[in-house]
Protein backbone atom coordinates (compact mmCIF):
# COMPACT_ATOMS: atom_id res chain seq x y z
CA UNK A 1 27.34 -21.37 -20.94
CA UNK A 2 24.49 -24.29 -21.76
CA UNK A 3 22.86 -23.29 -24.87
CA UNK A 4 18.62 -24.16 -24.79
CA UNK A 5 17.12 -25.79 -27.57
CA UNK A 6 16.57 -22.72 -29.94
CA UNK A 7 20.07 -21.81 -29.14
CA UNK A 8 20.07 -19.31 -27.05
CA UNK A 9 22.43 -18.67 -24.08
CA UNK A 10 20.77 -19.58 -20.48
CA UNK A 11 21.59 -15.87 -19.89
CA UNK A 12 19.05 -14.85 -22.72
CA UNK A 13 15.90 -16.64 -21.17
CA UNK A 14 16.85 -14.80 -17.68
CA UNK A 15 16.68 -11.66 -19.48
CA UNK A 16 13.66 -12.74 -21.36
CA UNK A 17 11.92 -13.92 -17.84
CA UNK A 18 13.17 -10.40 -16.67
CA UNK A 19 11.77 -8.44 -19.12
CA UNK A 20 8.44 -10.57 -19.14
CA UNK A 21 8.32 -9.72 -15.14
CA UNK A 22 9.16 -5.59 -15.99
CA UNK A 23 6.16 -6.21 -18.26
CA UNK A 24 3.77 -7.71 -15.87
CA UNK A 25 4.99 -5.34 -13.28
CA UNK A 26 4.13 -2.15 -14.99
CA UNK A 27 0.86 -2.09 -15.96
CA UNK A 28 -0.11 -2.88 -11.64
CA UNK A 29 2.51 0.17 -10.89
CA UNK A 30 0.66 2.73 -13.23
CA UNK A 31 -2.49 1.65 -12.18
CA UNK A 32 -1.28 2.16 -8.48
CA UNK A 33 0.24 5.51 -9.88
CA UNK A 34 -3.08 6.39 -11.08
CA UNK A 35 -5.53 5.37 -8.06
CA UNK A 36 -3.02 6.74 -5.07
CA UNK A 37 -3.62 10.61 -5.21
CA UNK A 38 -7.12 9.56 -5.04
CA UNK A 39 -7.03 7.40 -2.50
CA UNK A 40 -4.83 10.00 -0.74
CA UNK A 41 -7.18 13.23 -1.36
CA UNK A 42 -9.97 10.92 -0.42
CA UNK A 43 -8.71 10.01 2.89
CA UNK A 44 -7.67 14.01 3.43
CA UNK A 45 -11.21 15.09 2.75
CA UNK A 46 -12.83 12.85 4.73
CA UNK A 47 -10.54 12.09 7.50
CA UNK A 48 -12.83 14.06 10.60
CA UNK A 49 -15.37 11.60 9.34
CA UNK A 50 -13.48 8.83 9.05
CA UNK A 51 -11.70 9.11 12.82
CA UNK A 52 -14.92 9.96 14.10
CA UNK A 53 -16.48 6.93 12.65
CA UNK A 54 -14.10 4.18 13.91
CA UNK A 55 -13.99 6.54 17.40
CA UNK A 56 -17.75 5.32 17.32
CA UNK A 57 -17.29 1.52 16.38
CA UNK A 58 -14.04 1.03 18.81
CA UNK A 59 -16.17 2.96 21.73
CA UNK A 60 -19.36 0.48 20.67
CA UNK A 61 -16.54 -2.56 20.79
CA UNK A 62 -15.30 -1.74 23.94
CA UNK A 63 -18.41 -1.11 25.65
CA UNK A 64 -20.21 -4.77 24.14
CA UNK A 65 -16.71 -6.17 25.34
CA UNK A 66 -17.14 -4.92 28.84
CA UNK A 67 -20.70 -6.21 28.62
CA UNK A 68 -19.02 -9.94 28.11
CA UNK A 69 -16.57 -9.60 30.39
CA UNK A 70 -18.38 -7.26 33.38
CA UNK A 71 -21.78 -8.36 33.09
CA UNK A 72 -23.06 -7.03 36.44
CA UNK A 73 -21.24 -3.86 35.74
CA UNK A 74 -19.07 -3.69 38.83
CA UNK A 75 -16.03 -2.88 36.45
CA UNK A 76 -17.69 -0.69 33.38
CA UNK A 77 -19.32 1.95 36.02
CA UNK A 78 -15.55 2.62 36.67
CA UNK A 79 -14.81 3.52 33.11
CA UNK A 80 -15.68 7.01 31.91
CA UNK A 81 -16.48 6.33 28.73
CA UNK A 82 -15.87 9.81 27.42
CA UNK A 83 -12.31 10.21 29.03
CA UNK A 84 -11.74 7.04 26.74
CA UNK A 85 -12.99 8.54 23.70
CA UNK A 86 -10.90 11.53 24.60
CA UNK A 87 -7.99 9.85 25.32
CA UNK A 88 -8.74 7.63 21.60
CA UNK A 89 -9.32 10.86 19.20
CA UNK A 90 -5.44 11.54 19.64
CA UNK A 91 -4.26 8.74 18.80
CA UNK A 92 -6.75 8.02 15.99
CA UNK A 93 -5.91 11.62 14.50
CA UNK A 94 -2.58 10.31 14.63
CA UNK A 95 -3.37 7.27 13.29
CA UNK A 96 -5.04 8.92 10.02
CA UNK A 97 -2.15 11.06 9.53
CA UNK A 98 0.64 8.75 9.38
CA UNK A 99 -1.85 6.07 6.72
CA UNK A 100 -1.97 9.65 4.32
CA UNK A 101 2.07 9.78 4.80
CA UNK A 102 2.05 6.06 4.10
CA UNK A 103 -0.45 6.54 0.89
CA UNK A 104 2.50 9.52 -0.08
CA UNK A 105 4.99 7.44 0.46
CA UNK A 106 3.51 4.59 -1.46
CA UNK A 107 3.25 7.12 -4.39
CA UNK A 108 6.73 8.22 -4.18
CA UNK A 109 7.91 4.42 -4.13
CA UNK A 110 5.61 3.77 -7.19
CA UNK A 111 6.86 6.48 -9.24
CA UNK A 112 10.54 5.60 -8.51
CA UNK A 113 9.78 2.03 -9.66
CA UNK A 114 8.11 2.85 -12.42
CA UNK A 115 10.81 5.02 -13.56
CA UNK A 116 13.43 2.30 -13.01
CA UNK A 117 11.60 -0.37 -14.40
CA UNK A 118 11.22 1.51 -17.54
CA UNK A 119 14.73 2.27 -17.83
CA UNK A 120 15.48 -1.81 -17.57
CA UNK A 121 12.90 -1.98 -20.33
CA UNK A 122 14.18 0.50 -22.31
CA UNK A 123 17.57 -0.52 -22.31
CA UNK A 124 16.41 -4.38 -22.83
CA UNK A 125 14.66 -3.04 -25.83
CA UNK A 126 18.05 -1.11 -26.64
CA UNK A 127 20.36 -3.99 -26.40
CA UNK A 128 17.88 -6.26 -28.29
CA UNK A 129 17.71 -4.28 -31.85
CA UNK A 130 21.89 -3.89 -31.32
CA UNK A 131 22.53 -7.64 -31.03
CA UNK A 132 20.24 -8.40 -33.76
CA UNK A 133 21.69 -5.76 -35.84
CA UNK A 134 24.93 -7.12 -35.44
């Protein structure tokens, strides 16, 4: 192995870049650890409101898009506008469901990283006080 200038093995300033990535790395995780269950809760509390809110805004899209493209209306007054919104609520229910799975699953990930990345830490820590003891 090529030894750096402070003699050290290359293999030592991967582990030191390593370590100095675990460190960065942690920190971002708990904070993500911290501000998920809130973001999740949130989003379960208020997710009538927020399907019925982007119900409203895709509806209001639609309908300014049909003005654009239809302008003398030949085409919108064959759109109900409410079998569309019934047909959307669905899907958007849907929709809000699987991003509070994806929020869970994000926390799951987070916690299993965090839990990893610890252990590298740890045992970098570990290994570091038994070579120097040596």
């Amino acid at each position: 192995m090529s030894e750096g200038k402070n003699g050290s093995s290359s293999q030592n300033g991967e582990t030191g870049l390593l370590k100095g990535l675990i460190l960065l790395a942690l920190p971002v995780l708990r904070f993500q650890q911290a501000i998920l269950p809130n973001i999740r809760s949130g989003l379960e509390k208020d997710k009538d409101d927020i399907v019925r809110a982007i119900e409203h805004f895709i509806a209001f899209e639609l309908h300014a898009l049909m003005m654009l493209l239809d302008p003398a209306g030949k085409l919108r007054d064959r759109i109900d506008e409410n079998e569309v919104k019934n047909r959307l609520k669905p899907v958007l229910d849907n929709v809000a469901a699987g991003t509070i799975s994806f929020v869970k699953a994000q926390e799951d990930v987070t916690k299993g990283l965090i839990s990893i990345l610890d252990g590298m830490r740890n045992a970098e820590q570990t290994s570091g006080k038994k070579t120097r003891a040596s």
